[in-house]
Protein backbone atom coordinates (compact mmCIF):
# COMPACT_ATOMS: atom_id res chain seq x y z
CA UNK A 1 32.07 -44.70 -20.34
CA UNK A 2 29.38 -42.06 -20.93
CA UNK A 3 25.51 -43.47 -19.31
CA UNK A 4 22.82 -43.95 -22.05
CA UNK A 5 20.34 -40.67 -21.85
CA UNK A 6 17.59 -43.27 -20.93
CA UNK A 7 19.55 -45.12 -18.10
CA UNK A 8 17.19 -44.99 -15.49
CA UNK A 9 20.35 -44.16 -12.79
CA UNK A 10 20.70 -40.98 -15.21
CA UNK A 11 17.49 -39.72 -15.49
CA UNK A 12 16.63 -39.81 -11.59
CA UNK A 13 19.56 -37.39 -11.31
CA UNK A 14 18.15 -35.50 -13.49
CA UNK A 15 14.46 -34.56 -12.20
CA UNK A 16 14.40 -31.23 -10.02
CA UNK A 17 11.54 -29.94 -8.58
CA UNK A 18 11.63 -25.67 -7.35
CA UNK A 19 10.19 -24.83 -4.40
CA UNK A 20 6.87 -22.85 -4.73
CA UNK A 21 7.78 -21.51 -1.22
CA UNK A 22 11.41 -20.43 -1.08
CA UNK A 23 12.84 -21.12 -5.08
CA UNK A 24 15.44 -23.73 -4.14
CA UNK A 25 15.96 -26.25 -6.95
CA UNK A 26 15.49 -29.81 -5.31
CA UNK A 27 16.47 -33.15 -7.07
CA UNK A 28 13.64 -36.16 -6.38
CA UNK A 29 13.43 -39.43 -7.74
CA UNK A 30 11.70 -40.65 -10.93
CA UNK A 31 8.06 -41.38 -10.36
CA UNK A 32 8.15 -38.08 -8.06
CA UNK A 33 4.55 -36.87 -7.41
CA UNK A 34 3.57 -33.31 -5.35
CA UNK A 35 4.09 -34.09 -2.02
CA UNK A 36 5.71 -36.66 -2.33
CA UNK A 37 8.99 -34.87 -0.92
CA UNK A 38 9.77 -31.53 1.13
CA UNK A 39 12.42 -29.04 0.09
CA UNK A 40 15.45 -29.25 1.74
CA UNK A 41 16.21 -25.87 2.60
CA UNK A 42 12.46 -24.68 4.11
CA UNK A 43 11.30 -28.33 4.10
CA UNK A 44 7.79 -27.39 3.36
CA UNK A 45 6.18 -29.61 0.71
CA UNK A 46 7.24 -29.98 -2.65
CA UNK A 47 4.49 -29.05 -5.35
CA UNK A 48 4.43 -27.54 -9.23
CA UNK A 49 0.99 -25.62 -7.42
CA UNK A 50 1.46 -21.81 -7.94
CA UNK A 51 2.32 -20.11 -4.84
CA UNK A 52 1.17 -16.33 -4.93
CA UNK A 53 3.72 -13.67 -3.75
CA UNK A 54 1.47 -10.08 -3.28
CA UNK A 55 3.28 -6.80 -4.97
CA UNK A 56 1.41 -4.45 -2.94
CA UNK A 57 -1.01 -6.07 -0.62
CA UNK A 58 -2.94 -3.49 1.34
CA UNK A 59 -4.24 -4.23 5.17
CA UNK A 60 -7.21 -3.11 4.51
CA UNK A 61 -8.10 -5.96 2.45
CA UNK A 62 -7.49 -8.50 4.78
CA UNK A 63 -8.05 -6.75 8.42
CA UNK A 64 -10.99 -8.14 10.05
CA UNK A 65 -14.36 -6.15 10.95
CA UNK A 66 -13.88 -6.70 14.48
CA UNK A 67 -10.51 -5.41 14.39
CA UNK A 68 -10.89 -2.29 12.40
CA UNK A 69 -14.15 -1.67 15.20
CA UNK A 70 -11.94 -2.26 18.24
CA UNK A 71 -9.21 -0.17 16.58
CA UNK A 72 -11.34 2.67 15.75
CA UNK A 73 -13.04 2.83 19.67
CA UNK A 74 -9.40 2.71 20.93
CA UNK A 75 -7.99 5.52 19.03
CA UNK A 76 -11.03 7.62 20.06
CA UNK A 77 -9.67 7.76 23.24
CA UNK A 78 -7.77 11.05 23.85
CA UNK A 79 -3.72 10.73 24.08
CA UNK A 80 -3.66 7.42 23.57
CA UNK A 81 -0.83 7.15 20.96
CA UNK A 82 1.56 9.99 23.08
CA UNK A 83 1.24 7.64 26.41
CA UNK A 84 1.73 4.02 24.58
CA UNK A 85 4.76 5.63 23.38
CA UNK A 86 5.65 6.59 26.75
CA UNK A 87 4.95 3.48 28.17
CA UNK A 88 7.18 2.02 25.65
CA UNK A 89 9.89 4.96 25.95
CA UNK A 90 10.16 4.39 29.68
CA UNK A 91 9.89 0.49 29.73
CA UNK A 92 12.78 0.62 27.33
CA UNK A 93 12.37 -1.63 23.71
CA UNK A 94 16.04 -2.38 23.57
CA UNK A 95 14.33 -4.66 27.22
CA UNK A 96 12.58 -6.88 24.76
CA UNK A 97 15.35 -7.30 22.35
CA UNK A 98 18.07 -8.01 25.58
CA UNK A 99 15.58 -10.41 27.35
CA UNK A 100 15.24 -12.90 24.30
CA UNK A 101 19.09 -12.24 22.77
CA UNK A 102 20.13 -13.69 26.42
CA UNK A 103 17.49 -16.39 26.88
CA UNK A 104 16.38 -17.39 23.47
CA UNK A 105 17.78 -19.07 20.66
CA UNK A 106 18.18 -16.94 17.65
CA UNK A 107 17.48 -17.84 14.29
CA UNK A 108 19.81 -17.17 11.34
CA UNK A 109 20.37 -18.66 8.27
CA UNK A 110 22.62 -20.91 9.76
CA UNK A 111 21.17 -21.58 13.21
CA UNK A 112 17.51 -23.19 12.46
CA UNK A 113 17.42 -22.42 8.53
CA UNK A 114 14.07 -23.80 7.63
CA UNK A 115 12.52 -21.81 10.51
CA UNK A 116 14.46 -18.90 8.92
CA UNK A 117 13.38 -19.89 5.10
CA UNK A 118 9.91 -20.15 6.64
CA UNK A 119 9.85 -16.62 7.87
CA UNK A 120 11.55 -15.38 4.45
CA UNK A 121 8.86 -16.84 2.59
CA UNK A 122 6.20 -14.93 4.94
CA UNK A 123 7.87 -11.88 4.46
CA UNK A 124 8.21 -11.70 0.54
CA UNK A 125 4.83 -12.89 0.20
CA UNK A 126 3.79 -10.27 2.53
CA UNK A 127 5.97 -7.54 1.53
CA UNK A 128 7.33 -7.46 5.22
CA UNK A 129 10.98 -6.32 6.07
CA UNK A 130 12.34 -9.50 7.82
CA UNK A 131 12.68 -9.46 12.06
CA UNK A 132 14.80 -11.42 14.18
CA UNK A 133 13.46 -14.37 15.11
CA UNK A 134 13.53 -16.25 18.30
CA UNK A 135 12.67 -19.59 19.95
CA UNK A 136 12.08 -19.91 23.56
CA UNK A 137 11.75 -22.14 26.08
CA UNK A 138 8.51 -21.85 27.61
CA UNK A 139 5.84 -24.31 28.43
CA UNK A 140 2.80 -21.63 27.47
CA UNK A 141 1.54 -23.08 23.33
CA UNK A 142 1.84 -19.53 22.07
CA UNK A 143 4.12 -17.37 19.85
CA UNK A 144 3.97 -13.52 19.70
CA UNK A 145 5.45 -10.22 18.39
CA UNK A 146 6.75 -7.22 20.08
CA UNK A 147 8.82 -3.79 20.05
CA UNK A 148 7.99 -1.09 17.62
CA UNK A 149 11.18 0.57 15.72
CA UNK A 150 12.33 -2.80 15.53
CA UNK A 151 10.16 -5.59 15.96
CA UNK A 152 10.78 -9.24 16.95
CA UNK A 153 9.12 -12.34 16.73
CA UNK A 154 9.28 -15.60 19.62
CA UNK A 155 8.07 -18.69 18.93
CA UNK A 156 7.56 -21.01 21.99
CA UNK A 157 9.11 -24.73 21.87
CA UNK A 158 5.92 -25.94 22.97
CA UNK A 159 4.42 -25.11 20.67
CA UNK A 160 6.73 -25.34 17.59
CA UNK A 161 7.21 -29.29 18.64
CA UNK A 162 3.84 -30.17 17.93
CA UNK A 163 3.30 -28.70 14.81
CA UNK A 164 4.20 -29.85 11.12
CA UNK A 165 6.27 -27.75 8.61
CA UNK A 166 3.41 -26.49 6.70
CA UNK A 167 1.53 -25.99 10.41
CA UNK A 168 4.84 -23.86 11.46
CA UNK A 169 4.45 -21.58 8.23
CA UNK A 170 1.23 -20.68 9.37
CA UNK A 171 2.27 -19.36 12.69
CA UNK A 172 4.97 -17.52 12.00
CA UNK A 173 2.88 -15.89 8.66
CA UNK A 174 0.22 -15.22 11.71
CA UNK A 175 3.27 -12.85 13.33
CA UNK A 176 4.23 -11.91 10.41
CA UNK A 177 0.91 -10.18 9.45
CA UNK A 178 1.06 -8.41 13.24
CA UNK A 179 3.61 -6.37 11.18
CA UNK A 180 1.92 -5.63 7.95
CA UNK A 181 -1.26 -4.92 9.71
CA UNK A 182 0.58 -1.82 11.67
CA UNK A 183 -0.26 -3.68 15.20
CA UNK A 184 3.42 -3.34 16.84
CA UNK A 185 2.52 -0.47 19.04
CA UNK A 186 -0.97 -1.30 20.58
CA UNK A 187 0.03 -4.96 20.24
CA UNK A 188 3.40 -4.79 22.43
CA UNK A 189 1.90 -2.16 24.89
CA UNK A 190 -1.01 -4.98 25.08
CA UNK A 191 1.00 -7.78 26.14
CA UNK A 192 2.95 -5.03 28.57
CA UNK A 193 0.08 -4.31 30.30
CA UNK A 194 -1.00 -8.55 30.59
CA UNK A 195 2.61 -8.70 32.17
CA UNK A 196 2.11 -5.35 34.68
CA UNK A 197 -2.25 -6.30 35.33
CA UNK A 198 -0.64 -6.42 38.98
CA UNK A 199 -0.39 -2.91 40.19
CA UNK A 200 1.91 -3.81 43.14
CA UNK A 201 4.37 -4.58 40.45
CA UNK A 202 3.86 -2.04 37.84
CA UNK A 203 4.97 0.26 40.53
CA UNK A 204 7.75 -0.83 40.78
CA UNK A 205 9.23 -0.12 37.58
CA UNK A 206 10.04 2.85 36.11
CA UNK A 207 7.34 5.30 34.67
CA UNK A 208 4.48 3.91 37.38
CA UNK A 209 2.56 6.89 36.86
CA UNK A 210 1.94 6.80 33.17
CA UNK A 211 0.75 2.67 33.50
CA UNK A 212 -1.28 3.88 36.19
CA UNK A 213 -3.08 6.81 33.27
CA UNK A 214 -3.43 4.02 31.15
CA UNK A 215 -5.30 2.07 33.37
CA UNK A 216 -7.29 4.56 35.08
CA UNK A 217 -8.03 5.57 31.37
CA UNK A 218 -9.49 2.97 30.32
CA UNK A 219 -6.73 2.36 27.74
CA UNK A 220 -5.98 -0.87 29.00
CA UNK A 221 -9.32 -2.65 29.16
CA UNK A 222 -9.86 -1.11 24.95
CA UNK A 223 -6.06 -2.17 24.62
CA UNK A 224 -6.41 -6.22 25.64
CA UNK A 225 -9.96 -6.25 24.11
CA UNK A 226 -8.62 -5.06 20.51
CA UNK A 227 -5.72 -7.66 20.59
CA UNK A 228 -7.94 -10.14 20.72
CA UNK A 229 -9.64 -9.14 17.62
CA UNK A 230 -6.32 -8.61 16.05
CA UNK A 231 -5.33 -11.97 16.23
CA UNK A 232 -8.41 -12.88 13.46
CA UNK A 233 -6.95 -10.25 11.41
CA UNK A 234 -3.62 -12.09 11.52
CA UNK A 235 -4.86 -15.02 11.04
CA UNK A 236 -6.59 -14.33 7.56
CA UNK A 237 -2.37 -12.83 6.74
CA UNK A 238 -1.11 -16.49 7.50
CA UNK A 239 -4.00 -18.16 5.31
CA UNK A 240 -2.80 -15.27 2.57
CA UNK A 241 0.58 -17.06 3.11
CA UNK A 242 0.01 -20.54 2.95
CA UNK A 243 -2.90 -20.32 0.95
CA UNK A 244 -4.76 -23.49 2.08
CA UNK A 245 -7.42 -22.97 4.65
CA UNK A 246 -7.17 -26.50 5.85
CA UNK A 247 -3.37 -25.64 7.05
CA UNK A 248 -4.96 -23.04 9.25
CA UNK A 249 -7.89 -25.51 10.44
CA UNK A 250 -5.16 -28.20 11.59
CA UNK A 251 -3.24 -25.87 13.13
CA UNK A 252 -6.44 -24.48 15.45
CA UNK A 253 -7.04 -28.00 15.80
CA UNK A 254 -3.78 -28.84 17.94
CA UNK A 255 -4.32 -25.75 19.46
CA UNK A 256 -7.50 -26.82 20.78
CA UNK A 257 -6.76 -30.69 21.49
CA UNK A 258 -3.08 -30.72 21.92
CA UNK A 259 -1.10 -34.12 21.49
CA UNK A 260 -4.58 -35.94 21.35
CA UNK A 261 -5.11 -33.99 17.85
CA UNK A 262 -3.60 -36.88 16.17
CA UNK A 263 -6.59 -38.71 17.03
CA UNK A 264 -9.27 -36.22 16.26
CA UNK A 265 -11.13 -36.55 12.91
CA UNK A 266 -10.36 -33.19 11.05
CA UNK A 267 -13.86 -33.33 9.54
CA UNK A 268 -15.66 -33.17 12.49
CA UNK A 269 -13.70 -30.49 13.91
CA UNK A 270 -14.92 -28.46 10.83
CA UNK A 271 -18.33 -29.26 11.36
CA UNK A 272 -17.59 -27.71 14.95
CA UNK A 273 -16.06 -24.76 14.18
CA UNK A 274 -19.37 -24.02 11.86
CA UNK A 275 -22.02 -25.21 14.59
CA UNK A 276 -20.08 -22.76 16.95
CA UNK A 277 -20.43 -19.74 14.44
CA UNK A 278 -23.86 -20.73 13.76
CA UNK A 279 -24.78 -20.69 17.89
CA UNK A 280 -22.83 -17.52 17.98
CA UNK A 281 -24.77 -15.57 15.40
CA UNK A 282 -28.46 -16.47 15.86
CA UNK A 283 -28.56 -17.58 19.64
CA UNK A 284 -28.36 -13.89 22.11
CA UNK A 285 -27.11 -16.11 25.04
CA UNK A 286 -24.15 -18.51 23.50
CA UNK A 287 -23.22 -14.68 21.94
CA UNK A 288 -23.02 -13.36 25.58
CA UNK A 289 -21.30 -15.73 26.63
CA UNK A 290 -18.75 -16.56 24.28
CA UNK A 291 -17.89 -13.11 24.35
CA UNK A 292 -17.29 -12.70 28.37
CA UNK A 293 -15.15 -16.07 28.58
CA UNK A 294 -13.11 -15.01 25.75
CA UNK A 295 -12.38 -11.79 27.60
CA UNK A 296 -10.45 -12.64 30.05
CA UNK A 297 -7.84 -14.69 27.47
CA UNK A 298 -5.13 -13.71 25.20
CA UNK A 299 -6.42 -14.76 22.18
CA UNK A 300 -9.78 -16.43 20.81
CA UNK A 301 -11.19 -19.53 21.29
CA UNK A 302 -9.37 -21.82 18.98
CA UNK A 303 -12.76 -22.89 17.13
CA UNK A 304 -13.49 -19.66 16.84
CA UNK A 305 -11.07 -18.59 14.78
CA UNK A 306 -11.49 -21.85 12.58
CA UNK A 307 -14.87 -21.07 12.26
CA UNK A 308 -13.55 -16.97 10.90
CA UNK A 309 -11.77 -18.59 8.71
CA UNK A 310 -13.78 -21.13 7.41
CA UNK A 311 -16.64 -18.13 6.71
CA UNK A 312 -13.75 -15.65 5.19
CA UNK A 313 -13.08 -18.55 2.67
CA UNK A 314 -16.65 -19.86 1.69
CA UNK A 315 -17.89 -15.96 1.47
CA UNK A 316 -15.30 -15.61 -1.32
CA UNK A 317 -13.37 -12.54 0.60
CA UNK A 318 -10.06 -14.27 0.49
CA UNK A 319 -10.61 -15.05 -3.31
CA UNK A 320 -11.44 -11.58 -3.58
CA UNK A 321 -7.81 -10.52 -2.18
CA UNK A 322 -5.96 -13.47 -4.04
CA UNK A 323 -7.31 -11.96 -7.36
CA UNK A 324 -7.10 -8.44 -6.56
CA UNK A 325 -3.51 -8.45 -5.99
């Protein structure tokens, strides 16, 4: 016998919600409200909210100040491009791509598929031809990109573990935007040159004397200090991606406390992130400062680049590139 059109059992089979993120068509029950359920192929949150994918999005619109500065100083310096190349000719790319096919998991649409949905949705809303993808095993919180013809992206279990879906989106946009912003080169040759800081073992591999010119250069000193600022670049690409700021703060937020972030009050971390940039621009010293200790790491200080993101979003820049495109 054929169900009534208002039997209840009917109608919940009925209700389908599409994925902002990815498209799929997912069935929820009656009484479904946004957020109340996550897709089942990228798992992100289920929402009728319009998710924006950019047609042409340009760098330039998004790439932060302190980026495009570093940049410009480090291509002033003479035969730079011709000896990253080198560096990268004679330390061999198809290295990267061998190291992480034997010692990382790979993700495909069938191995990890909502990481892989995740890093679709990037892409399209990018306008980024889709990398592999890897996961390592690696106690370091981090995730990075690397090669040039080809790039890749590796996300670190660490660090994957501890974040949410939405959280996860955000990182891997963050890589993502290492790619649209044209960083592959300087960015790979930077996290060489991290790897080789110890001469005794950069000459030991092939093409010692061009990492020692790069050194003695001064290319490596611009090269680490740029990557840092590129990192705030990419980190306005992943809010362009997830389009929520407060993603981006929770996601600095376990960056900066860890497993004890579930019992930190978001608010308050805000409010820190702003005292910090306010220190930083009107006090000489807490400049000085901030700027030496963050030096000598990888990437900013976690509050600092909620507080860069925080002021790219209240200045109305990052409404200025959602409506522009």
């Amino acid at each position: 016998m054929a169900k009534k059109k208002d039997d209840p059992e009917a109608l919940q089979k009925s209700l389908f919600v599409r994925c902002r993120y990815c498209g799929q068509k997912n069935g929820v029950k009656e009484g479904y409200k946004n957020r109340d359920a996550n897709c089942g192929k990228c798992k992100l949150p289920l929402s009728n909210e319009p998710h924006k994918k950019f047609a042409d999005l340009n760098k330039h619109d998004y790439i932060h100040p302190a980026d495009s500065k570093a940049l410009a100083a480090l291509k002033a310096i003479p035969g730079i491009d011709s000896a990253l190349k080198k560096l990268l000719a004679v330390t061999g790319e198809s290295a990267i791509r061998v190291t992480f096919m034997a010692s990382a998991i790979k993700v495909t649409p069938k191995q990890c598929p909502d990481l892989y949905a995740k890093l679709q949705i990037a892409c399209t809303t990018l306008g980024v031809d889709m990398p592999d993808l890897y996961v390592q095993q690696n106690p370091l919180v981090n995730a990075f990109t690397g090669g040039v013809e080809k790039p890749i992206i590796v996300l670190h279990s660490s660090l994957i573990e501890r974040l949410n879906d939405e959280e996860t989106l955000a990182v891997i946009a963050h890589e993502v935007g290492h790619i649209h912003a044209e960083h592959v080169l300087y960015l790979t040759a930077a996290r060489l040159m991290e790897a080789l800081a110890n001469l005794s073992v950069a000459r030991l591999i092939p093409g010692s004397e061009i990492i020692k010119f790069i050194i003695s250069a001064g290319i490596s000193s611009a090269l680490l200090a740029w990557a840092r600022r590129a990192e705030l670049s990419c980190d306005r690409a992943a809010m362009l991606v997830v389009q929520d700021e407060h993603v981006i703060g929770k996601t600095m937020m376990k960056l900066a406390g860890g497993t004890f972030a579930s019992k930190i009050d978001y608010e308050l971390f805000l409010e820190q992130g702003r005292e910090f940039q306010k220190n930083y621009d009107e006090s000489a010293l807490d400049k000085f400062w901030a700027d030496i200790i963050n030096a000598g790491l990888s990437h900013p200080f976690p509050i600092w680049r909620v507080s860069e993101i925080i002021k790219w979003t209240e200045s109305g820049e990052y409404s200025e590139v959602m409506n522009k495109n």
